[in-house]
N, C-alpha and C. Protein backbone atom coordinates (compact mmCIF):
# COMPACT_ATOMS: atom_id res chain seq x y z
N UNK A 1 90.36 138.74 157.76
CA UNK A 1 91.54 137.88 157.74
C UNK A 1 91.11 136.45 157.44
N UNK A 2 92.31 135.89 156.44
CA UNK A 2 91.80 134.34 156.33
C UNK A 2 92.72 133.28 157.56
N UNK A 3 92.33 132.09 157.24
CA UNK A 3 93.67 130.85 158.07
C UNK A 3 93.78 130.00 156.90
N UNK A 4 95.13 129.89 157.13
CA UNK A 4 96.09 129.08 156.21
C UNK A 4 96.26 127.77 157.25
N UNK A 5 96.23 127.02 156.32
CA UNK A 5 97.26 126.08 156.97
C UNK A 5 98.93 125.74 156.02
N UNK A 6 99.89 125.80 156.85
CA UNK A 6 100.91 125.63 156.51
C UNK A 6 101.73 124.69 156.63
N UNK A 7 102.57 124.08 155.98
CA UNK A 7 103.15 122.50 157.05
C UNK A 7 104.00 122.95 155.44
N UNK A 8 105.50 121.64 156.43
CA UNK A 8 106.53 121.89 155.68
C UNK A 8 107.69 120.50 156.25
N UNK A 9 108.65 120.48 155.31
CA UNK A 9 109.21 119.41 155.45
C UNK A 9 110.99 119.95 155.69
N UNK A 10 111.77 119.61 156.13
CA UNK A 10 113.38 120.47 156.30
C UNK A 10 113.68 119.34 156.43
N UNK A 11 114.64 119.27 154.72
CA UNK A 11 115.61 118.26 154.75
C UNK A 11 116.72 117.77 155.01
N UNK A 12 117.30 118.89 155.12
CA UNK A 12 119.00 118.67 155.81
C UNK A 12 119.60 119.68 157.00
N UNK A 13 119.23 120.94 156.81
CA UNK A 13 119.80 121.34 158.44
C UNK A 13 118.24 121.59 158.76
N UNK A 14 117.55 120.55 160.11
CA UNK A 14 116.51 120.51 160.48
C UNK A 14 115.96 121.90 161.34
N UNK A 15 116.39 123.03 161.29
CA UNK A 15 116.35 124.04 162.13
C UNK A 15 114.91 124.55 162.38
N UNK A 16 114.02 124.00 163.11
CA UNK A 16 112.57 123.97 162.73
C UNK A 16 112.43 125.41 163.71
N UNK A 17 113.63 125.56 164.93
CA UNK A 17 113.06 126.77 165.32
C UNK A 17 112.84 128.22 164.43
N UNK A 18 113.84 127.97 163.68
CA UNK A 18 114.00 129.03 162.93
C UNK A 18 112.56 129.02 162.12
N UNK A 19 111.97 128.00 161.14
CA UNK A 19 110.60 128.25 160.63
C UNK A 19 109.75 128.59 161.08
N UNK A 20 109.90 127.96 162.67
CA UNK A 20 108.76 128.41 163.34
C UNK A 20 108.42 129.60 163.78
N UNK A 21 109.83 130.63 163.83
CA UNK A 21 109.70 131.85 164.05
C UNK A 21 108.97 132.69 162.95
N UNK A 22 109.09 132.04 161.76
CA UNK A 22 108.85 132.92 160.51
C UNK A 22 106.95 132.61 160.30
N UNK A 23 106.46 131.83 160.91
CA UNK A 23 105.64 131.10 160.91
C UNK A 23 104.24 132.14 161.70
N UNK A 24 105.55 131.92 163.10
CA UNK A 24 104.53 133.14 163.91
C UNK A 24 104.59 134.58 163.84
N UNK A 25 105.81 134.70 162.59
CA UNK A 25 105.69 136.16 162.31
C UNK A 25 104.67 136.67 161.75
N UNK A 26 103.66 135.78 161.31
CA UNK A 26 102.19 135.83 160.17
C UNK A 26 101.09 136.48 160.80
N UNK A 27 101.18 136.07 161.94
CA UNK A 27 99.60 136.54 162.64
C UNK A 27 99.98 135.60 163.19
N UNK A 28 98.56 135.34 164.66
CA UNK A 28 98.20 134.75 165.25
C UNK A 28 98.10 133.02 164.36
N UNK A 29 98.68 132.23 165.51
CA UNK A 29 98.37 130.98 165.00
C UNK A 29 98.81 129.74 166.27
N UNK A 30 98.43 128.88 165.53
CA UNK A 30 98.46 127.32 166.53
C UNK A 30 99.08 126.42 165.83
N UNK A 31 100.06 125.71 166.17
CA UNK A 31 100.84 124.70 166.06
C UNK A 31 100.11 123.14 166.29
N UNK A 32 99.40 122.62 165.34
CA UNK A 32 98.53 121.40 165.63
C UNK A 32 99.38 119.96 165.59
N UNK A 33 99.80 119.66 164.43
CA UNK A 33 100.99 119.04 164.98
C UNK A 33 102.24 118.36 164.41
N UNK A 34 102.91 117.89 164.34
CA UNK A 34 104.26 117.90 163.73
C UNK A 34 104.60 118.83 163.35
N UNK A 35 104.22 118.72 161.59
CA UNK A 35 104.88 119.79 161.04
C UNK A 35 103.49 120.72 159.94
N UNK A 36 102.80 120.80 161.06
CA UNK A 36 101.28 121.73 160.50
C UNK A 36 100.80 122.82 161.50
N UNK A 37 101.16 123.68 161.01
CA UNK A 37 100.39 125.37 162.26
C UNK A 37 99.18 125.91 160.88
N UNK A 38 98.48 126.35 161.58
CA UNK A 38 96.86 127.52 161.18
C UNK A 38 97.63 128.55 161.69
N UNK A 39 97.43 129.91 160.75
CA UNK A 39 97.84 130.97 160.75
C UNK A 39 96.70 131.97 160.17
N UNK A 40 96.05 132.93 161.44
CA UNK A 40 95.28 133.43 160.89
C UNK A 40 96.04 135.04 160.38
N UNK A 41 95.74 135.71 159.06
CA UNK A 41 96.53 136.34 158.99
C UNK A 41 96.41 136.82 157.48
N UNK A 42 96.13 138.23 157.41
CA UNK A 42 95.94 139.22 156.39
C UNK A 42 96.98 138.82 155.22
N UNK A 43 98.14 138.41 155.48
CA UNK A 43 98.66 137.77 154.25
C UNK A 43 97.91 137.27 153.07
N UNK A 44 98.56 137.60 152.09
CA UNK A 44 98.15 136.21 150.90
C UNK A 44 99.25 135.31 151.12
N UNK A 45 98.32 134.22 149.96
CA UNK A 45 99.40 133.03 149.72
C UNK A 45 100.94 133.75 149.59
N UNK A 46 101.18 134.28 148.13
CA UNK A 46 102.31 134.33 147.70
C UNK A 46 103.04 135.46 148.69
N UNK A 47 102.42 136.39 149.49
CA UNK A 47 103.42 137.07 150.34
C UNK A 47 104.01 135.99 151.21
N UNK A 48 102.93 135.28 151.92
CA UNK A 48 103.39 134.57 153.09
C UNK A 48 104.47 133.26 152.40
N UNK A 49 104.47 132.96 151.24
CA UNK A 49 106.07 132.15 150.02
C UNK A 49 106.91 133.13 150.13
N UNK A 50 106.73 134.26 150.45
CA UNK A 50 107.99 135.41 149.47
C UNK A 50 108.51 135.20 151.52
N UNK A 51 107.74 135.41 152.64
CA UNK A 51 108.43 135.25 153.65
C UNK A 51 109.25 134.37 154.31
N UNK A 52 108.39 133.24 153.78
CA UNK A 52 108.64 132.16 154.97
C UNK A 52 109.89 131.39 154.08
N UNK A 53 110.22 131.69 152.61
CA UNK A 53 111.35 131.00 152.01
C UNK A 53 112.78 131.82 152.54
N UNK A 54 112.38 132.64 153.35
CA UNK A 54 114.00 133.03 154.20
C UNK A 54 114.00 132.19 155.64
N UNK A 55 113.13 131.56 155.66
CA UNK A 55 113.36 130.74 157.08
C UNK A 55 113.28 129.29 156.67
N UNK A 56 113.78 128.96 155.29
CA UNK A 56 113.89 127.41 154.92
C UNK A 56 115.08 127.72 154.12
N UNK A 57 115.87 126.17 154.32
CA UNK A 57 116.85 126.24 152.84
C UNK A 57 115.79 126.36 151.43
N UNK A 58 116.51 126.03 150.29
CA UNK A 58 116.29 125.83 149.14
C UNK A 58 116.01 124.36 149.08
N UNK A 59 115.88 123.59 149.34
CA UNK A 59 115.73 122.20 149.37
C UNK A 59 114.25 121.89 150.10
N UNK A 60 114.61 122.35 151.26
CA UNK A 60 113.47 122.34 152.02
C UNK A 60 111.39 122.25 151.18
N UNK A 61 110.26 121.55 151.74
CA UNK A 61 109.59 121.82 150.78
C UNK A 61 108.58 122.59 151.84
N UNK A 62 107.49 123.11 151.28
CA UNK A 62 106.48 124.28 151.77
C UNK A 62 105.37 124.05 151.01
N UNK A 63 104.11 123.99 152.24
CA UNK A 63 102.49 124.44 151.41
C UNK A 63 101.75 125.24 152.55
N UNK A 64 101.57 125.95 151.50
CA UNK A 64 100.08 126.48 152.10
C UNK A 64 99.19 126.69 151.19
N UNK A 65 98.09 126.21 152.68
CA UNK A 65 96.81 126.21 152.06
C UNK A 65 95.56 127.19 152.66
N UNK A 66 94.34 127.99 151.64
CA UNK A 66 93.74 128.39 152.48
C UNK A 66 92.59 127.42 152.84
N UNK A 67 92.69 127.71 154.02
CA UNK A 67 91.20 126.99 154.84
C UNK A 67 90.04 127.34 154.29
N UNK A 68 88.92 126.22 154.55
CA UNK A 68 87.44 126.47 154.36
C UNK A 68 86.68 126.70 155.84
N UNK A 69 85.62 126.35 156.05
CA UNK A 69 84.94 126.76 157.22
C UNK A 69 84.50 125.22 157.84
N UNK A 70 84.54 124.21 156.77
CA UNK A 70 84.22 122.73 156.94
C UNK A 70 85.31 122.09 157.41
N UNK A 71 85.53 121.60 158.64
CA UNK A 71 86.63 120.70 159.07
C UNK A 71 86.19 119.59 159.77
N UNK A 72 86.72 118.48 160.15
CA UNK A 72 86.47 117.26 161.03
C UNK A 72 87.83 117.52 161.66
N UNK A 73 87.99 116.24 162.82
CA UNK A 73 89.42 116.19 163.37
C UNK A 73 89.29 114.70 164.00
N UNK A 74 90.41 113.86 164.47
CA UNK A 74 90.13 112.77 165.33
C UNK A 74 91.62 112.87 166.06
N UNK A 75 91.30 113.09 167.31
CA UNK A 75 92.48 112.93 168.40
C UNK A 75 93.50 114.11 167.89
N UNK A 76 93.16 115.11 167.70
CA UNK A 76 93.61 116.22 167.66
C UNK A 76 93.82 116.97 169.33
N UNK A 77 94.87 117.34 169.49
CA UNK A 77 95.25 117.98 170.48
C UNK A 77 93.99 119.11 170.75
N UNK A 78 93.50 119.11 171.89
CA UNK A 78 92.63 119.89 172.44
C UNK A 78 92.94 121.93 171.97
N UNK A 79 93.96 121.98 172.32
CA UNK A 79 94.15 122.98 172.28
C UNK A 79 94.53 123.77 170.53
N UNK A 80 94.29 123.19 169.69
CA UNK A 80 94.17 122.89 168.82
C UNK A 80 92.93 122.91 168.08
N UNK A 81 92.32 122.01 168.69
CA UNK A 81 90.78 121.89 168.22
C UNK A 81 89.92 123.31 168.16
N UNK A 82 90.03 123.89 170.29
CA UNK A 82 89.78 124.84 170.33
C UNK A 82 89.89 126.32 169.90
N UNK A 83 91.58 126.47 168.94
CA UNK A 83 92.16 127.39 168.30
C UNK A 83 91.20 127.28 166.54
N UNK A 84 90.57 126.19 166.52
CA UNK A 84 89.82 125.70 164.88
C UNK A 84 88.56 126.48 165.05
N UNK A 85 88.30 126.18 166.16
CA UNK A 85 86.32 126.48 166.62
C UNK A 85 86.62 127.60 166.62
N UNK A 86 87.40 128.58 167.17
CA UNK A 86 87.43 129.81 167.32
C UNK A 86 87.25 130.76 166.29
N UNK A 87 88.21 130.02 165.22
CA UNK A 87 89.00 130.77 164.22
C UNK A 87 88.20 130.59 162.68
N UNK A 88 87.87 129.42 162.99
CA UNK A 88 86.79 129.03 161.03
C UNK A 88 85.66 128.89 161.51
């Protein structure tokens, strides 16, 4: 399995619970912060587009990215950090 990172922007009906559900429908993942979760998770890119565009309007924007194994962080939420070390 790889980790994505995903983050996204909702421009007019802000319904972030709803993304976030579609988010953790992926696999296992951590919510680091605002609007950025790591999702570890057998998906590819374009499945995890073909999913997660039923839990955004059309307006709304979306990335994902896959992770490398090289990261830094500064004042990153602990629990967070620890979900990174684990996972890459």
């Amino acid at each position: 399995m790889s980790v994505y990172m995903i983050t996204y922007e909702l421009h007019h009906d802000k319904d972030y619970q709803k993304i976030h559900n579609g988010i953790k429908s992926l696999g296992g993942c951590i919510h680091c912060l605002r609007s950025i979760w790591f999702v570890r998770t057998s998906f590819s890119i374009p499945e995890m587009h073909e999913i997660l565009k039923e839990y955004i309007d059309k307006d709304d924007s979306l990335l994902i990215i896959k992770t490398s194994h090289e990261w830094d962080s500064l004042n990153l939420p602990i629990p967070c950090k620890t979900w990174l070390k684990h996972h890459l």
